[in-house]
N, C-alpha and C. Protein backbone atom coordinates (compact mmCIF):
# COMPACT_ATOMS: atom_id res chain seq x y z
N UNK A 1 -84.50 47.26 -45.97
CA UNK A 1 -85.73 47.02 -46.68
C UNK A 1 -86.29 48.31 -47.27
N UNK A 2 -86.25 49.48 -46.66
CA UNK A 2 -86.84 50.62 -47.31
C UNK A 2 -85.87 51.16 -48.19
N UNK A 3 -84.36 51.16 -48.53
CA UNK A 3 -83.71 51.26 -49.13
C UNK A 3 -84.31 50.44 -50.97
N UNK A 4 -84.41 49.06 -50.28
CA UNK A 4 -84.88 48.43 -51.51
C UNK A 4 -85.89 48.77 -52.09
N UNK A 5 -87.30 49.12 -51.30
CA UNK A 5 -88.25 49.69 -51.93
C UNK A 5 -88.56 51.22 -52.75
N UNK A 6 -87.50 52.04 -52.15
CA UNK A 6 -87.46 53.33 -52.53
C UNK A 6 -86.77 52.88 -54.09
N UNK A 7 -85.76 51.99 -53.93
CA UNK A 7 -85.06 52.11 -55.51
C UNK A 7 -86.07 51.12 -56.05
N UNK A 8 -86.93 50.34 -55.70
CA UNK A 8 -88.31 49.60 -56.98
C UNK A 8 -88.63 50.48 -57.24
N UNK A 9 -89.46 51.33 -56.17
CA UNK A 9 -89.95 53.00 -56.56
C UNK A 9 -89.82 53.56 -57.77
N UNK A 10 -88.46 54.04 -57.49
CA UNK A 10 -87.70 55.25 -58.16
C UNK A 10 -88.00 54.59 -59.84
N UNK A 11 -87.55 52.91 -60.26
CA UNK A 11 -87.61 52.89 -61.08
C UNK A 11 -88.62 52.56 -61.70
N UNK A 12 -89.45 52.25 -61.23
CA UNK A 12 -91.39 52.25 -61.70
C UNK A 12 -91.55 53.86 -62.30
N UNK A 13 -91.06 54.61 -61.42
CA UNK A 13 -91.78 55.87 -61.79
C UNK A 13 -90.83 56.47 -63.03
N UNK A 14 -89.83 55.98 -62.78
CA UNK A 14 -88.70 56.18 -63.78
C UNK A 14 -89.38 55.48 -65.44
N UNK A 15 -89.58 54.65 -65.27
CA UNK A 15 -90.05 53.85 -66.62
C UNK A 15 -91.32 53.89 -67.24
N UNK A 16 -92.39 55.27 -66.14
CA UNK A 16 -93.53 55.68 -66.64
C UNK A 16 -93.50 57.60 -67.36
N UNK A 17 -92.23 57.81 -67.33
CA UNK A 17 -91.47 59.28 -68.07
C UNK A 17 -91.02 58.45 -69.43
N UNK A 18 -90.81 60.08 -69.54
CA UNK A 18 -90.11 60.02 -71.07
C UNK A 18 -88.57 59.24 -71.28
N UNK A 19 -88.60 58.31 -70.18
CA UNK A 19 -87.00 57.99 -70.38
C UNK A 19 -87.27 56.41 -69.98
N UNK A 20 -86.29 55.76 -70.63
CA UNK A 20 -86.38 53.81 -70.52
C UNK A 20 -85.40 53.78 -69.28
N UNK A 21 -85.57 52.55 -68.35
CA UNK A 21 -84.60 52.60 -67.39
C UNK A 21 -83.64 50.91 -67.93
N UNK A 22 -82.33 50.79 -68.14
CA UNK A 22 -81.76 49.53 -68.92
C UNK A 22 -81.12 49.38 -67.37
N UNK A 23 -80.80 47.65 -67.29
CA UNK A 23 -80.51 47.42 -65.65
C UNK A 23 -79.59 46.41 -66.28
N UNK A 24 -78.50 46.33 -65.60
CA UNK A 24 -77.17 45.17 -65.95
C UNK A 24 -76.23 45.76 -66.50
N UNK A 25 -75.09 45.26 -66.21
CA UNK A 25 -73.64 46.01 -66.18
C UNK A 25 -73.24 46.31 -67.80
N UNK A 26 -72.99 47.68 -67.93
CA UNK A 26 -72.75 47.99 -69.32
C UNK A 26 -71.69 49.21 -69.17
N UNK A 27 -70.73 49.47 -70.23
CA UNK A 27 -69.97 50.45 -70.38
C UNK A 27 -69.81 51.15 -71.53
N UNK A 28 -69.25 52.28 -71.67
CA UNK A 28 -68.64 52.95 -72.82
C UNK A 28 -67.79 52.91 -72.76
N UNK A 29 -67.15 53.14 -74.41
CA UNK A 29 -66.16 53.04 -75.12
C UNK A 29 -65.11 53.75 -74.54
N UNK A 30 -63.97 53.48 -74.63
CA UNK A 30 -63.02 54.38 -73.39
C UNK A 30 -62.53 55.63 -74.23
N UNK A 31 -62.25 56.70 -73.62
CA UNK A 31 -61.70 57.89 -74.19
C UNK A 31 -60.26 58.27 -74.59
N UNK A 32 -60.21 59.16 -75.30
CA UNK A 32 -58.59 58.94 -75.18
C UNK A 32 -57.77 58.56 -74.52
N UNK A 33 -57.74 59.33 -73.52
CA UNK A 33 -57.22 59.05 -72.38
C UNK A 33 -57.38 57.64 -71.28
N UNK A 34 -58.29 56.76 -71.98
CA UNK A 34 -58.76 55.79 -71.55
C UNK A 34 -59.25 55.45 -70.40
N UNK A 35 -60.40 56.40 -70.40
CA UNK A 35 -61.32 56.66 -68.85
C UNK A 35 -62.31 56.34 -69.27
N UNK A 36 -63.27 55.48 -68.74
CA UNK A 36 -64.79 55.00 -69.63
C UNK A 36 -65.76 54.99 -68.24
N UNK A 37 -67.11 54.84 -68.64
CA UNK A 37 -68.23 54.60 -67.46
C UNK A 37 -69.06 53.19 -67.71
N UNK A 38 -68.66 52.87 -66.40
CA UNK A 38 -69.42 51.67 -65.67
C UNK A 38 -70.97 51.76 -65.16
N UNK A 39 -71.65 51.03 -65.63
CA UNK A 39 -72.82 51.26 -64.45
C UNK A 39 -73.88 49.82 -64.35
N UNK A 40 -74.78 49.71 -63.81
CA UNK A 40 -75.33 48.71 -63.48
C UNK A 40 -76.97 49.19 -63.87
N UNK A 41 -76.98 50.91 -63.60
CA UNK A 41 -78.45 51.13 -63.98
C UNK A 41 -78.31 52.46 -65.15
N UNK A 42 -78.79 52.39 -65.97
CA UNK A 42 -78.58 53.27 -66.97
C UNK A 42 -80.28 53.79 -67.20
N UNK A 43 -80.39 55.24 -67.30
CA UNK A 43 -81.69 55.90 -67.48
C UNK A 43 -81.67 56.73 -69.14
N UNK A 44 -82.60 56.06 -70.11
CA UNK A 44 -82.20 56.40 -71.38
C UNK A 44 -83.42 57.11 -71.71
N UNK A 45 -83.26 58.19 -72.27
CA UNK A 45 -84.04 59.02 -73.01
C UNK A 45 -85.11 57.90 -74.31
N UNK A 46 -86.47 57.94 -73.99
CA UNK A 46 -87.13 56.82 -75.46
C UNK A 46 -86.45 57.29 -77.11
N UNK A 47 -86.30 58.27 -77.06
CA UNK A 47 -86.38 59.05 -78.35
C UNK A 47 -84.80 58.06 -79.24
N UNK A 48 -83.89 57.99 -78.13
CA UNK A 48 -82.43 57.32 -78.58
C UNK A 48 -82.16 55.85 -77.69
N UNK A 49 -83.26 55.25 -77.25
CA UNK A 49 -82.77 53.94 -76.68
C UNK A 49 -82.50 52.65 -78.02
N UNK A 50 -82.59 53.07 -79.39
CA UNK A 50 -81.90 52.13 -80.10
C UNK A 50 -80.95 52.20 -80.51
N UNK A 51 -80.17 53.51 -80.52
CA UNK A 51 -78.43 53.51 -80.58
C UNK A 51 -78.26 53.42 -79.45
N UNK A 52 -78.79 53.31 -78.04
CA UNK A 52 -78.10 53.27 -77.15
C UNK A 52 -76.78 51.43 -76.86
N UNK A 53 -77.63 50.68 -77.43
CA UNK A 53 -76.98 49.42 -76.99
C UNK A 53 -75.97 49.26 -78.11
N UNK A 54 -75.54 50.05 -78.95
CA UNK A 54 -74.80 50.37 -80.34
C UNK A 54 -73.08 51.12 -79.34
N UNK A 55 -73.72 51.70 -78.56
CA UNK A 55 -73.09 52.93 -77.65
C UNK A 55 -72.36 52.56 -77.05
N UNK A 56 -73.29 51.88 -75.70
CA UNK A 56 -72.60 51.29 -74.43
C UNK A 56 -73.21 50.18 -74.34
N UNK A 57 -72.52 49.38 -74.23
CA UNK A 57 -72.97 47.71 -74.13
C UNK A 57 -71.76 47.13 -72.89
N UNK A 58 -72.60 45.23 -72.94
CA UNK A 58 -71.66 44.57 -72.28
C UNK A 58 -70.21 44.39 -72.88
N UNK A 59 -69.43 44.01 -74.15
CA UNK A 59 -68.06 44.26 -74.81
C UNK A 59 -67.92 44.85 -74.54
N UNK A 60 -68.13 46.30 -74.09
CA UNK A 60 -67.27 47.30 -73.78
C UNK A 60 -66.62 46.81 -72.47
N UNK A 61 -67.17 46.41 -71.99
CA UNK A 61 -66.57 46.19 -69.93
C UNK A 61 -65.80 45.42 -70.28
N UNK A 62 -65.90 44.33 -71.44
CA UNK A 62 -64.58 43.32 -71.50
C UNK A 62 -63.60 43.74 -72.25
N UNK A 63 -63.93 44.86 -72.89
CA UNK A 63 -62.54 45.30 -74.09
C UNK A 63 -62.14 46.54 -72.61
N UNK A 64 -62.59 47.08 -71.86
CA UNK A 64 -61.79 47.73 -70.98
C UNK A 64 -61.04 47.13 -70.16
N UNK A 65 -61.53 45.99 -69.42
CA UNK A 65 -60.65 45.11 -68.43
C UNK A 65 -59.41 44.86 -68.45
């Protein structure tokens, strides 16, 4: 239970900074080498959160699979 509340926490306070917090499984584009990132919580700077879903989105996790 305090586990859960520390991460509501974290992201309340997270989403009252200069940065958007995006929640649900999204990836990037894989690299040459075809190594890409997974994540479930992504912390985005306001200034670029509208290329961000341009960037890393849900297709990506299915074009990596």
């Amino acid at each position: 239970m305090k586990k859960l509340m520390l991460l509501s926490l974290f992201l309340i306070l997270a989403n009252c900074s200069a940065h958007s917090v995006k929640v649900g499984k999204r990836c990037t584009t894989p690299t040459a080498d075809g190594s890409f990132e997974k994540s479930y919580v992504w912390i985005v700077d306001k200034t670029t959160v509208q290329n961000f879903d341009k960037k890393i989105n849900k297709e990506n996790c299915i074009k990596n699979s």
